[in-house]
Protein backbone atom coordinates (compact mmCIF):
# COMPACT_ATOMS: atom_id res chain seq x y z
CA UNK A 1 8.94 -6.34 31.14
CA UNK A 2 5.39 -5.98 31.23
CA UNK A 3 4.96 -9.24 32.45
CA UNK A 4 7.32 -8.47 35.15
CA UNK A 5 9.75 -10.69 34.30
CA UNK A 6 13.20 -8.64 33.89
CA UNK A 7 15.24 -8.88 31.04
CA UNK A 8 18.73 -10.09 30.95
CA UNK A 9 21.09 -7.80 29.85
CA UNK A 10 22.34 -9.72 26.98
CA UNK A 11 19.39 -9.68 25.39
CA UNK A 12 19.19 -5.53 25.66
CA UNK A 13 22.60 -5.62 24.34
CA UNK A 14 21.35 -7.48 21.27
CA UNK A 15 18.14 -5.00 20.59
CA UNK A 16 20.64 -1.91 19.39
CA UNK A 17 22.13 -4.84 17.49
CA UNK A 18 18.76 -5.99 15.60
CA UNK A 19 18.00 -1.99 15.17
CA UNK A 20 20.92 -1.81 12.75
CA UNK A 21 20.98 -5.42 11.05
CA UNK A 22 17.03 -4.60 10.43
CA UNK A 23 18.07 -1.19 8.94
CA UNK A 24 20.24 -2.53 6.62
CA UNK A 25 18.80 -5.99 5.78
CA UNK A 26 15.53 -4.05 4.76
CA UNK A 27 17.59 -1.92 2.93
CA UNK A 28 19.29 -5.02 0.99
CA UNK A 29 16.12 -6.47 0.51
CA UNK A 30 14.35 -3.52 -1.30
CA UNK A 31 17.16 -4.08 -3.96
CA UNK A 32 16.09 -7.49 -4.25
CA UNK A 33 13.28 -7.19 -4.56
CA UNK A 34 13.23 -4.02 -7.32
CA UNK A 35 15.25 -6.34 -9.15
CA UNK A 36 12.91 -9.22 -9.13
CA UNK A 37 10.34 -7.34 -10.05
CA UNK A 38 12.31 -5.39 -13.10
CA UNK A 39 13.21 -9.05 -14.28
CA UNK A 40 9.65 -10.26 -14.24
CA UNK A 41 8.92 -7.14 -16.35
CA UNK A 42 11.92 -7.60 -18.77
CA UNK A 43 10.94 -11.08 -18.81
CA UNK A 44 7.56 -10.69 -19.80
CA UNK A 45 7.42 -7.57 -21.85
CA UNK A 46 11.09 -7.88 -23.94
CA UNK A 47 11.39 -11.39 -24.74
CA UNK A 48 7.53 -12.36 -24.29
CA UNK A 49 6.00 -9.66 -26.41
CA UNK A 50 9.04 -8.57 -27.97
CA UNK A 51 10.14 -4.91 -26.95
CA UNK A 52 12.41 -3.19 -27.21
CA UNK A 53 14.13 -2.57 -24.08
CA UNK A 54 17.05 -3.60 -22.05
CA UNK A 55 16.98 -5.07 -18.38
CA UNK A 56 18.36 -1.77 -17.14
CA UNK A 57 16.08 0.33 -18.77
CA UNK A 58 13.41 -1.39 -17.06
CA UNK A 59 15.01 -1.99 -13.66
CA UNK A 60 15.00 2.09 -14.24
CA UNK A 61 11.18 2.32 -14.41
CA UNK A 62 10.28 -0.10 -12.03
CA UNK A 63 12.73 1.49 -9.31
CA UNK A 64 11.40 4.72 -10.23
CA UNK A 65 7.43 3.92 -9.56
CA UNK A 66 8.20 2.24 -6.58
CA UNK A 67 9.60 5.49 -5.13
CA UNK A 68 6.13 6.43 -4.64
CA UNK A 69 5.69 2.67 -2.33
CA UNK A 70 8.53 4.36 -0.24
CA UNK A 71 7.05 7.70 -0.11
CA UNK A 72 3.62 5.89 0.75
CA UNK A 73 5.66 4.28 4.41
CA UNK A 74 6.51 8.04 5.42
CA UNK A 75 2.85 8.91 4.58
CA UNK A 76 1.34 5.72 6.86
CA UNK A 77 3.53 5.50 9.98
CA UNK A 78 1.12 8.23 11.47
CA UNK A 79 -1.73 6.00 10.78
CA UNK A 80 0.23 3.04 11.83
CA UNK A 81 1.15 4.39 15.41
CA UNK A 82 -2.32 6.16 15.77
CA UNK A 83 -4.05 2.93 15.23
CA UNK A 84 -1.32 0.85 17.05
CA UNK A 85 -1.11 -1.72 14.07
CA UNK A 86 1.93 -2.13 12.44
CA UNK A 87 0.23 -3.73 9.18
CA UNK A 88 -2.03 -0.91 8.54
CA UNK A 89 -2.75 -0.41 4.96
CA UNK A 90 -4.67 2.04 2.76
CA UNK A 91 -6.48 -0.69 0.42
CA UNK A 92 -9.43 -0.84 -1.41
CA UNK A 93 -10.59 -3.15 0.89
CA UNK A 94 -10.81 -0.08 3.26
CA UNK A 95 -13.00 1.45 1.69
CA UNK A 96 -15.39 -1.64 1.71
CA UNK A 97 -17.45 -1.10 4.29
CA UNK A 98 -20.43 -2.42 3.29
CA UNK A 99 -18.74 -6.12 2.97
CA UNK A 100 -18.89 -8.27 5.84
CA UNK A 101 -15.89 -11.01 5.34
CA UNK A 102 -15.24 -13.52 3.30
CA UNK A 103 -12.95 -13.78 0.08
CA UNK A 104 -13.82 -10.28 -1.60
CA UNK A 105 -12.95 -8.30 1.32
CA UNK A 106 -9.86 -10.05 1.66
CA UNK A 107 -9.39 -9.46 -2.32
CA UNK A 108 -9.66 -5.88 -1.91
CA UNK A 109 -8.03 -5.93 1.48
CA UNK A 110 -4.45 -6.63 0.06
CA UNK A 111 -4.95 -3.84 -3.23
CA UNK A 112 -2.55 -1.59 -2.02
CA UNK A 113 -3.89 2.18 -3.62
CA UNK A 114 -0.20 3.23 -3.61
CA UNK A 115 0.46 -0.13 -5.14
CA UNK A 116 -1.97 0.29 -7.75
CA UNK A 117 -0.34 3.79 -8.50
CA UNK A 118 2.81 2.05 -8.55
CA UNK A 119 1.94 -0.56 -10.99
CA UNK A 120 0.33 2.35 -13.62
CA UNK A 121 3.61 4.10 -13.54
CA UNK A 122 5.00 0.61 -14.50
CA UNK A 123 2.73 0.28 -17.20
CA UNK A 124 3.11 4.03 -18.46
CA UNK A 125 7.14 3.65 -18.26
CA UNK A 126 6.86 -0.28 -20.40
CA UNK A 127 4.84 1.53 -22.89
CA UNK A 128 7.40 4.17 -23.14
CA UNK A 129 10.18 1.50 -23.45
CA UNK A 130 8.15 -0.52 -26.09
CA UNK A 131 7.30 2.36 -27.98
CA UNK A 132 3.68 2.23 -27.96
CA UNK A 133 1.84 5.03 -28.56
CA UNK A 134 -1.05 4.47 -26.09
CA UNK A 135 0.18 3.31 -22.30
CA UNK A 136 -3.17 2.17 -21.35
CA UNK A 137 -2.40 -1.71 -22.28
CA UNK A 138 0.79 -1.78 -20.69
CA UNK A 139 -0.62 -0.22 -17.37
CA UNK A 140 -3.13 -2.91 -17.66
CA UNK A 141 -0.85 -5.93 -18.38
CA UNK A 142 1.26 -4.80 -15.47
CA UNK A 143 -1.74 -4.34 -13.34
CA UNK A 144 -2.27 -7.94 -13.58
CA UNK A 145 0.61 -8.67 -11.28
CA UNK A 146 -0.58 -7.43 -7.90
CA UNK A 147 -4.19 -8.12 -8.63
CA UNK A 148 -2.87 -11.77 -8.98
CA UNK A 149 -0.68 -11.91 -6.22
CA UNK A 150 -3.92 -10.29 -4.10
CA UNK A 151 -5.90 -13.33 -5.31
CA UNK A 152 -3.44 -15.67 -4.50
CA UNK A 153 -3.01 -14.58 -0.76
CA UNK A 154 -6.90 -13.96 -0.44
CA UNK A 155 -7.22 -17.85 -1.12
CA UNK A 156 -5.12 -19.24 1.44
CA UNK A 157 -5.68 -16.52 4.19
CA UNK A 158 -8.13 -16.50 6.16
């Protein structure tokens, strides 16, 4: 429309359409992907390093931390529509200002802080699970997994 061109009317029939189907395909998604993420913890915590707990138990935790991820969208949509970027983050890498580019920025870039909060409650909820008496390993262990996906998609973005 900008562009002058004028829309055909199927098309604007479709958008209310694609509101919806995103609505709910996101929605679909975040189960997904909480469950993913609960298996890669069951996975590596119960049958790796032998804990104690049950698949539910830690589908529990990880859907639990991750409530602060969703509270974390409410808090940036402000930020998102001030700065008219969609993909606006709070990172670590924004508070790098003193790096120019290159790989460490983009490191930092994709740290999510709510992430990292995320990731602790992870770890403090495993060690509950496993019955340790100090969380600080587990919230490290489970750290590892965004700081490793970060490194991952810092190598092959540029």
């Amino acid at each position: 429309m900008e562009q002058g061109q004028t829309v055909p009317p199927a098309v604007l029939e479709q958008v209310g359409r694609f509101r919806y189907l995103g609505a709910a395909g996101s929605f679909i998604a975040w189960g997904i992907f909480l469950a993913f993420f609960a298996g890669v913890v069951t996975l590596f915590f119960a049958f790796l390093l032998g804990h104690e707990g049950t698949y539910r138990q830690y589908l529990a935790v990880v859907a639990h931390a991750h409530l602060v991820s969703a509270t974390s969208v409410v808090l940036l949509v402000p930020l998102r529509i001030v700065g008219e970027d969609a993909q606006v983050l709070l990172s670590v890498g924004s508070f790098a200002v003193f790096l120019e580019s290159g790989y460490l920025l983009r490191f930092l870039s994709f740290i999510d802080l709510f992430g990292l909060w995320v990731w602790t409650l992870v770890g403090l909820g495993v060690a509950r699970i496993g019955r340790k008496e100090s969380w600080a390993a587990g919230a490290v262990t489970v750290l590892m997994i965004p700081i490793t996906i970060a490194a991952v998609l810092a190598i092959f973005t540029r």
